[in-house]
Protein backbone atom coordinates (compact mmCIF):
# COMPACT_ATOMS: atom_id res chain seq x y z
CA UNK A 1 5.12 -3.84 27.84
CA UNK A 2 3.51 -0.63 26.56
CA UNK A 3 1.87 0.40 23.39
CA UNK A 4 5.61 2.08 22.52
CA UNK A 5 7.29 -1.04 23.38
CA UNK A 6 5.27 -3.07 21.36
CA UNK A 7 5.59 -1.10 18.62
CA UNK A 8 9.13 -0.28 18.71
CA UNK A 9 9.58 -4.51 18.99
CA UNK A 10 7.43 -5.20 16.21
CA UNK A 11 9.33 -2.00 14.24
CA UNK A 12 13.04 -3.36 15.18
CA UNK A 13 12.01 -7.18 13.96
CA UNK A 14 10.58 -5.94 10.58
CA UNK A 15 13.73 -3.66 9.70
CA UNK A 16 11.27 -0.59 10.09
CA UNK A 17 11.16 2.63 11.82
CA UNK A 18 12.98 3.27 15.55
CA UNK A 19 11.27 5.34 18.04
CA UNK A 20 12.98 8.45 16.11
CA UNK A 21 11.73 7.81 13.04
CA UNK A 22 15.27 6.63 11.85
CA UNK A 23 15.85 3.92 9.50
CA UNK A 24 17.89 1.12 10.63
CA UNK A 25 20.81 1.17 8.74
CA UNK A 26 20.91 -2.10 6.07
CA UNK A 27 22.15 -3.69 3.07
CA UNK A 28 19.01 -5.18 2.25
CA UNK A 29 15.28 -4.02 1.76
CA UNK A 30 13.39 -7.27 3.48
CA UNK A 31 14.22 -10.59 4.22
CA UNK A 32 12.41 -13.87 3.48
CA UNK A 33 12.58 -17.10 5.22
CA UNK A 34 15.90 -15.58 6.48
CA UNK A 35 17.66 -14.41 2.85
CA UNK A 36 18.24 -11.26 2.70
CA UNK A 37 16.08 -9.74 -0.05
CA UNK A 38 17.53 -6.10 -2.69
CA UNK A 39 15.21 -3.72 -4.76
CA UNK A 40 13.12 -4.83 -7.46
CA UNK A 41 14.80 -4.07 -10.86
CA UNK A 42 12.51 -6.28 -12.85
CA UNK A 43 13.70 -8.48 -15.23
CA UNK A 44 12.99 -9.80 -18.90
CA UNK A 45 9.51 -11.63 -19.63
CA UNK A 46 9.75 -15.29 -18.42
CA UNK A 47 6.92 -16.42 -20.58
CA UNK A 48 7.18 -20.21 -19.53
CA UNK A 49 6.87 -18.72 -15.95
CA UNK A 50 3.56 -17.27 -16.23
CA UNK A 51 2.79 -20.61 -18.42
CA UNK A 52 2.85 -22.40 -15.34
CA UNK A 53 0.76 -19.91 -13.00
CA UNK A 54 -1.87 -21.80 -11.22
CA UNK A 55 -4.18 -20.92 -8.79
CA UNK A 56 -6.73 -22.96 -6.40
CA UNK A 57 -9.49 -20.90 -6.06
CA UNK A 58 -11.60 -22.85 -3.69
CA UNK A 59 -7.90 -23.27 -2.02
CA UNK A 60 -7.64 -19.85 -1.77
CA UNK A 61 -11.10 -18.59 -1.13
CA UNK A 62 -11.15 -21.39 1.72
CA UNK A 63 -7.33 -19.71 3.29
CA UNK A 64 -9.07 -16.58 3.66
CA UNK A 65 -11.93 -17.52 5.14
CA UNK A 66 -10.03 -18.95 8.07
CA UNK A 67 -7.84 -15.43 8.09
CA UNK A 68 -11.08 -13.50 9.45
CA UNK A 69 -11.88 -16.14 11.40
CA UNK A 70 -9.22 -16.40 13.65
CA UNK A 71 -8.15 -14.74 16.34
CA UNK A 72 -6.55 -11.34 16.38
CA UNK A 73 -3.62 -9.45 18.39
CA UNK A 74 -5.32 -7.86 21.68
CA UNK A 75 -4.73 -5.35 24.60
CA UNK A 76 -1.52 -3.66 23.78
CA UNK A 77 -0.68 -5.84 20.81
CA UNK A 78 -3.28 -4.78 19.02
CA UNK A 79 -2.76 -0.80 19.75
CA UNK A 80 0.61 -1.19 18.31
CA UNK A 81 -0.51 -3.05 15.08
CA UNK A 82 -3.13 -0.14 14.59
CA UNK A 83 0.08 2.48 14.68
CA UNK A 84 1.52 0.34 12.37
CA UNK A 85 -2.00 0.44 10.32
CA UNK A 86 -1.68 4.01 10.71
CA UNK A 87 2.60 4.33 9.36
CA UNK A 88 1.29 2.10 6.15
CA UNK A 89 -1.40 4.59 4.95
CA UNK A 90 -1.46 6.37 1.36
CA UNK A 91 -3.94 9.03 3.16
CA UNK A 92 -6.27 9.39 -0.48
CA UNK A 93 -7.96 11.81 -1.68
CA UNK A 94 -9.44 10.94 -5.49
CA UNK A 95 -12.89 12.93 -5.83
CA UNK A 96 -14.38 15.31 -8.72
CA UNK A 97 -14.57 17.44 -5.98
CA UNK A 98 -11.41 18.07 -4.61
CA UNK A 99 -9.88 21.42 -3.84
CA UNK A 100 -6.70 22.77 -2.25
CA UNK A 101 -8.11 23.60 0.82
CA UNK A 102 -9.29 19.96 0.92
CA UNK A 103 -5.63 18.47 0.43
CA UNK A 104 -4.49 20.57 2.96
CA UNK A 105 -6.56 19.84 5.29
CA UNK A 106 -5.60 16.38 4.55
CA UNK A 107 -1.97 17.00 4.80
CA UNK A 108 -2.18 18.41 8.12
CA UNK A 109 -4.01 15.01 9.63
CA UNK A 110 -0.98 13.27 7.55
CA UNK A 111 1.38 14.93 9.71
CA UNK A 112 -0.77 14.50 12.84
CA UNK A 113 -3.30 11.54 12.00
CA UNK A 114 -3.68 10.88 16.17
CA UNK A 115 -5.75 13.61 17.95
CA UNK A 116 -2.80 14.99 20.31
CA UNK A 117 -4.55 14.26 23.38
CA UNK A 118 -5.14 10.39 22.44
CA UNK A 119 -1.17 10.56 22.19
CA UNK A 120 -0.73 11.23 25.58
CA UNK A 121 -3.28 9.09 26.68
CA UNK A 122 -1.51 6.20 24.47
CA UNK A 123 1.60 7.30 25.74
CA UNK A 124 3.22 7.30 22.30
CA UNK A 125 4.84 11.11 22.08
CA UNK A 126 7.93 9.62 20.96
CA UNK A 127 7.21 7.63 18.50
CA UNK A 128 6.26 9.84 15.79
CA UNK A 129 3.50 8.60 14.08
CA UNK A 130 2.97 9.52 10.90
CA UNK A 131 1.06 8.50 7.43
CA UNK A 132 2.81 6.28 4.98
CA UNK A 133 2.45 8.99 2.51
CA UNK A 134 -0.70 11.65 1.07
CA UNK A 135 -2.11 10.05 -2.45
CA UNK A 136 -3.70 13.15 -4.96
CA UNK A 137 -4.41 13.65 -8.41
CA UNK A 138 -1.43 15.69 -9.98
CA UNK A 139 -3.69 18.83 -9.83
CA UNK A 140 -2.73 18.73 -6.43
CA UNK A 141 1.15 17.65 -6.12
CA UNK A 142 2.08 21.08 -5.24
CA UNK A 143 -0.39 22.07 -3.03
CA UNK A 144 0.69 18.72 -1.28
CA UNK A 145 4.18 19.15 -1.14
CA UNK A 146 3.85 22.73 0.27
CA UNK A 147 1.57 21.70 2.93
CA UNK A 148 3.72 18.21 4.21
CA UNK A 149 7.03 20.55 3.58
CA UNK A 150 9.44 19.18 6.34
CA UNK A 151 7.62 16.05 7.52
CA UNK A 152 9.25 13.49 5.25
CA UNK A 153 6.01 12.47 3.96
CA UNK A 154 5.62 11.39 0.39
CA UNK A 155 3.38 12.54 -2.31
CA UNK A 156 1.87 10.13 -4.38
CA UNK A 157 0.07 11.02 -7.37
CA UNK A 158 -2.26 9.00 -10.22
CA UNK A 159 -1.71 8.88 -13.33
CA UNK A 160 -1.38 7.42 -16.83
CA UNK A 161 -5.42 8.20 -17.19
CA UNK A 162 -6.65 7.11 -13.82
CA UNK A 163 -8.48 5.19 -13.58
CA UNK A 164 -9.67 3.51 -16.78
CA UNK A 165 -6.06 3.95 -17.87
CA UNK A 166 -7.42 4.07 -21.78
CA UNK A 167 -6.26 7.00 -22.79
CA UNK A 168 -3.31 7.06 -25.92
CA UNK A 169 -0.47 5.50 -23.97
CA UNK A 170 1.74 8.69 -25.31
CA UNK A 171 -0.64 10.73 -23.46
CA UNK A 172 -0.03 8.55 -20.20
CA UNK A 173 3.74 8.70 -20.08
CA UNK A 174 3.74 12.16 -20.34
CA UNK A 175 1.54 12.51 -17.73
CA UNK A 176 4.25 10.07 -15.49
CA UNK A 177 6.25 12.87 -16.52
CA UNK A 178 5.00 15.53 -15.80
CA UNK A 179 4.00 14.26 -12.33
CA UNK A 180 7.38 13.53 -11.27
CA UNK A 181 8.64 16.80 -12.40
CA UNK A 182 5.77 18.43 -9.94
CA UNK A 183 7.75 17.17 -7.53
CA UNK A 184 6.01 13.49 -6.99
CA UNK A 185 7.50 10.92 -4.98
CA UNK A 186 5.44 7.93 -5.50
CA UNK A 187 3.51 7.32 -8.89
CA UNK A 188 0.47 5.41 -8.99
CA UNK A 189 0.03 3.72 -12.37
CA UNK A 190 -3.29 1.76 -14.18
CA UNK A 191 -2.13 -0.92 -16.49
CA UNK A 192 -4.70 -1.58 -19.17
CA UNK A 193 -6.76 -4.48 -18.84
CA UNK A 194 -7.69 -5.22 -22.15
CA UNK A 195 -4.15 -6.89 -22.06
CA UNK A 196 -4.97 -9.56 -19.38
CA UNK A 197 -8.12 -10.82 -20.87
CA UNK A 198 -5.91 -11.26 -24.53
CA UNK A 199 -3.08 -12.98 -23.03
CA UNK A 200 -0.81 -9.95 -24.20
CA UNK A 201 1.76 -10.36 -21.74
CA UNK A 202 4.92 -8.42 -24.01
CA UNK A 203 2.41 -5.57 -24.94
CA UNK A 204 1.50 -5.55 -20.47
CA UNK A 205 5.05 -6.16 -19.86
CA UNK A 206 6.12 -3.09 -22.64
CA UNK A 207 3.88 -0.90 -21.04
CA UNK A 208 4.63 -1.24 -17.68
CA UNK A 209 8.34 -1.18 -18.42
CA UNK A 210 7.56 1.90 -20.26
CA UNK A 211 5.70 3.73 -17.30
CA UNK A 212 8.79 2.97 -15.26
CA UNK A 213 11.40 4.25 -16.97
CA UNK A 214 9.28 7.43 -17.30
CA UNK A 215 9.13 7.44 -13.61
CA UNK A 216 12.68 7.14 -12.99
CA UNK A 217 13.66 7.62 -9.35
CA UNK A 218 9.69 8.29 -8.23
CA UNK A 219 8.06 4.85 -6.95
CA UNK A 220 5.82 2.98 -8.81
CA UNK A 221 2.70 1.38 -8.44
CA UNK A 222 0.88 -0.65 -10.55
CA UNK A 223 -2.35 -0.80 -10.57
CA UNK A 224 -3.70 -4.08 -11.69
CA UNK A 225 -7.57 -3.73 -11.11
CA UNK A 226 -8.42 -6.71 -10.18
CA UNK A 227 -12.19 -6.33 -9.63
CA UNK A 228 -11.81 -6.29 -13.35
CA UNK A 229 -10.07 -8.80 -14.43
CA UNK A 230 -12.50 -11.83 -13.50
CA UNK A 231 -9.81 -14.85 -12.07
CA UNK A 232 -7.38 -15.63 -9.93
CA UNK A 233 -5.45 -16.70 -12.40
CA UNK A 234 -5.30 -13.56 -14.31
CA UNK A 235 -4.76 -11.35 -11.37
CA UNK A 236 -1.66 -13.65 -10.20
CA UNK A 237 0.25 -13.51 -13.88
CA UNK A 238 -0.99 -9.50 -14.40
CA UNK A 239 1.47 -9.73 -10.96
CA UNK A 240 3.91 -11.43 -12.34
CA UNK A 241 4.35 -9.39 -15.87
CA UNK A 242 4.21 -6.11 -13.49
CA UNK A 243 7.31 -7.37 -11.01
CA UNK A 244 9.07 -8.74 -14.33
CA UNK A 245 8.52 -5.28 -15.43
CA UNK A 246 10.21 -3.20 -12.70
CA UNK A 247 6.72 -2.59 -9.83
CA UNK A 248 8.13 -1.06 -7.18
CA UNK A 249 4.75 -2.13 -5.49
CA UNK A 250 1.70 -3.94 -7.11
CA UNK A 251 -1.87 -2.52 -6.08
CA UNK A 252 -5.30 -3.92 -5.86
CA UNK A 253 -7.40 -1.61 -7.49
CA UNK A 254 -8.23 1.53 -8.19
CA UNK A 255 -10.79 2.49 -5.77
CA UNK A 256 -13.05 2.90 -8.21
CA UNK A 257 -14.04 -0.39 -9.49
CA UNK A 258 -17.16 -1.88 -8.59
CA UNK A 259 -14.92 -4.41 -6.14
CA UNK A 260 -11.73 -3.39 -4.73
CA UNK A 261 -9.56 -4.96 -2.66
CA UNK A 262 -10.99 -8.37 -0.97
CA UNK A 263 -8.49 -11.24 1.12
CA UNK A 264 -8.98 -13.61 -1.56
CA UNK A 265 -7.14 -11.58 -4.29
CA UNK A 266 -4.58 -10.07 -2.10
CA UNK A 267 -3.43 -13.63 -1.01
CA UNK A 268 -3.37 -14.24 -4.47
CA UNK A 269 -0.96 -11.36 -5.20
CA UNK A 270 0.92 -11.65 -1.59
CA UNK A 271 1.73 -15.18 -2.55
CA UNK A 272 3.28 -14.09 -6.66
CA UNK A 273 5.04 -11.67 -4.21
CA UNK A 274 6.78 -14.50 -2.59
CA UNK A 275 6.99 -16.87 -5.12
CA UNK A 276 8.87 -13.58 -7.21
CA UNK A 277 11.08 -13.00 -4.59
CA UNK A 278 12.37 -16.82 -4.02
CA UNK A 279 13.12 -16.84 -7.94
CA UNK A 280 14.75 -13.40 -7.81
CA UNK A 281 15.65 -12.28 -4.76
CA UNK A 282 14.27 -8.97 -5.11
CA UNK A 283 11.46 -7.46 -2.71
CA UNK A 284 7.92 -6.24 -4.27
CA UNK A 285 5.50 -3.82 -1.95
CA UNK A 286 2.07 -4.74 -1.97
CA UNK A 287 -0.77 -2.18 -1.56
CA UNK A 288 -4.58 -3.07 -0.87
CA UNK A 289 -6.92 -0.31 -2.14
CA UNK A 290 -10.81 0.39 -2.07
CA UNK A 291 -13.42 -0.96 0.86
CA UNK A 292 -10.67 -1.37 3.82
CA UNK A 293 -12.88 0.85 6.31
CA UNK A 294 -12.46 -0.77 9.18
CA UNK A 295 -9.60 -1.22 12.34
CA UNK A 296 -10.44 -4.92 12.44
CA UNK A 297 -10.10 -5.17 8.57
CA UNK A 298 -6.49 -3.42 8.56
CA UNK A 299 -5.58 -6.21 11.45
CA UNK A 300 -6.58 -8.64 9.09
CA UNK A 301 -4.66 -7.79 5.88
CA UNK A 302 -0.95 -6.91 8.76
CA UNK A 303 -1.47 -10.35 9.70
CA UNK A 304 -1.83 -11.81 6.05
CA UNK A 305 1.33 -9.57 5.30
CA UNK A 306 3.20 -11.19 8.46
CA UNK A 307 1.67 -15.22 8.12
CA UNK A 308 2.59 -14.87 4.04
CA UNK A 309 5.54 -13.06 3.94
CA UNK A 310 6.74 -12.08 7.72
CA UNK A 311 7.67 -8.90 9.50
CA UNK A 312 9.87 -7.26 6.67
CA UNK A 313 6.80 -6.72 4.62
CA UNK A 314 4.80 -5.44 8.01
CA UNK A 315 5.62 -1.68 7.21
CA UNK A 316 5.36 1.47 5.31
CA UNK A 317 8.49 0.59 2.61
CA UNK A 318 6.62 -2.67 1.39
CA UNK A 319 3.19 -1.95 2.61
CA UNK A 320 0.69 0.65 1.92
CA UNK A 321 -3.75 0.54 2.52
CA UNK A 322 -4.80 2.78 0.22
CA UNK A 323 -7.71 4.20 1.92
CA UNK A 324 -9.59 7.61 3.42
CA UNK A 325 -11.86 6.47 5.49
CA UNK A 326 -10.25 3.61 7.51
CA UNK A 327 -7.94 6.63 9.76
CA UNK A 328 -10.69 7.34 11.67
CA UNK A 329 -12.38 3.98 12.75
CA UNK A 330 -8.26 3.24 13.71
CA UNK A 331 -8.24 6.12 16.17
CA UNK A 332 -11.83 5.07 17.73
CA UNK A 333 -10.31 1.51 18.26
CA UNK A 334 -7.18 3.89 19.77
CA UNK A 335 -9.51 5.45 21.58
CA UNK A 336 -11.60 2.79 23.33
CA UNK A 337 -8.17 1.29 24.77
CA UNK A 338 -7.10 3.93 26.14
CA UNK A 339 -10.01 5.46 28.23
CA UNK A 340 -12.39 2.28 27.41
CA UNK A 341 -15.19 4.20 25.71
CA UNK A 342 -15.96 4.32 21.97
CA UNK A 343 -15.96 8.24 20.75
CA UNK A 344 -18.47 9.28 18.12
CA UNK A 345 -17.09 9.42 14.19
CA UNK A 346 -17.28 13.20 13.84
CA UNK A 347 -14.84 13.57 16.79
CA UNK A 348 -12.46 11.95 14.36
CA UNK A 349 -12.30 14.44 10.89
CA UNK A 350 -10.09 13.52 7.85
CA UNK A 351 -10.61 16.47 5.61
């Protein structure tokens, strides 16, 4: 099979994408151990539930370990999980620094993240590839949605005081708000952690429930920062109170934090993810943010995805890597199987 093939296969088995970019028509959003899975809604605070939470860490730290340690997907197996890589991106740009030109310079490797040439080499012209969607501050939503016009990309903007998330939670709704009448698709949201280490799950719950309703038909997700919230324990029931609460996806981190995403914690939340749909039967999107940099790293978190919750979760509706720089160690990797040589970084530019 070629790269196409295998990626059209592993796009047809997870519900995803066909070779035109069309979605396969369906009832459902994902499926899990075979039951068809709907939309999370959210639903009231089950405080006995999050009661109960417990989590191994040794268990846990130990499942990860063997994750990396295993073997990977090769040859043209591994191409196509790197284009999937690729389809699952929030393409982020989050610096003091930031100007127009700068987002749309961004935009335009959204649109076209594979250097044309590669594509032929790859022979992968009709498959489209594309970002999962271009992450800014809301400075930037309409230079964004301007420069993706017409590609079916999404904009994605933070918000509700990103990232700290302190400011008066008035402040951050209307700042949902005002987002999503920019034009946002997607809203990122920071829950405030002060919450967590209390035990406040109704004031977490409130709050989250709040941010969605001021999001209303824009995605959201929540942040949980989980670099800051010091155990297992707390990161797995700050993922529960955030599905209760209506998460259209639950996020790692900020970016910001001193650590960011890691396997340990996103087993951790990939496994409430589960255990939230088997009670509800309702679908959460998971998105690891901050230190993915690497090809092999982005292999490792697709095939936590597909060992934890299979091949529904293996694309860009319930997956998203938050990330800038991990585009252009992908197209390297993409590179070296095609013509069997490693490029050097500049030949790959982001922004």
């Amino acid at each position: 099979m070629s790269v196409d093939d295998r990626y059209n296969n592993l796009a047809h088995k997870s519900g995803g994408e066909s070779a035109s970019g069309e979605q396969h028509p369906t009832s459902t959003v994902a499926t899990l151990a075979g039951r068809p899975l709907l939309s999370n809604a959210g639903i009231p605070l089950d405080l006995k539930w999050l009661q109960e939470v417990r989590v191994n860490t040794s268990a846990v730290e130990r499942r990860a370990q063997t994750q990396v340690a295993r073997r990977t997907v090769k040859k043209e197996w591994q191409a196509a999980w790197l284009l999937r890589a690729i389809s699952c991106m929030d393409l982020t740009t989050l610096s003091g620094d930031d100007t127009d030109e700068r987002v749309r310079r961004l935009c335009a490797k959204a649109r076209q993240p594979i250097q044309q040439d590669l594509v032929q080499k790859l022979g992968i012209e009709d498959l489209g590839i594309k970002v999962g969607a271009v992450c800014v501050y809301h400075a930037f939503i309409e230079t964004a949605l301007h420069a993706l016009e017409g590609s079916g990309i999404p904009v994605a903007a933070v918000s509700t005081g990103f990232p700290a998330g302190l400011s008066p939670l008035p402040e951050r709704v209307a700042e949902i708000r005002r987002s999503v009448e920019a034009g946002a698709h997607e809203i990122d949201v920071v829950i405030t952690r002060a919450h967590v280490f209390g035990g406040r799950w109704q004031a977490l719950y409130d709050e989250v429930a709040t941010f969605k309703q001021a999001c209303g038909a824009a995605h959201m997700k929540v942040i949980l920062g989980t670099g800051d919230l010091l155990t297992f324990r707390n990161v797995a029931r700050a993922s529960f109170v955030a599905m209760m609460a209506g998460a259209d996806f639950i996020k790692t981190s900020t970016g910001k934090e001193p650590t960011n995403a890691t396997l340990p914690v996103s087993l951790v939340m990939v496994r409430a993810i589960r255990e939230y749909a088997q009670q509800t039967g309702m679908a959460v999107g998971f998105k690891p943010a901050g230190g993915i940099r690497t090809a092999k790293q982005s292999l490792d978190w697709l095939a936590l995805m597909k060992e934890e919750l299979g091949l529904s979760w293996m694309r860009a509706e319930l997956l998203r890597f938050g990330a800038s720089g991990l585009l252009g160690d992908i197209e390297r990797q993409l590179e070296h199987y095609a013509t069997g040589r490693y490029s050097a970084e500049y030949r790959h530019p982001i922004a």
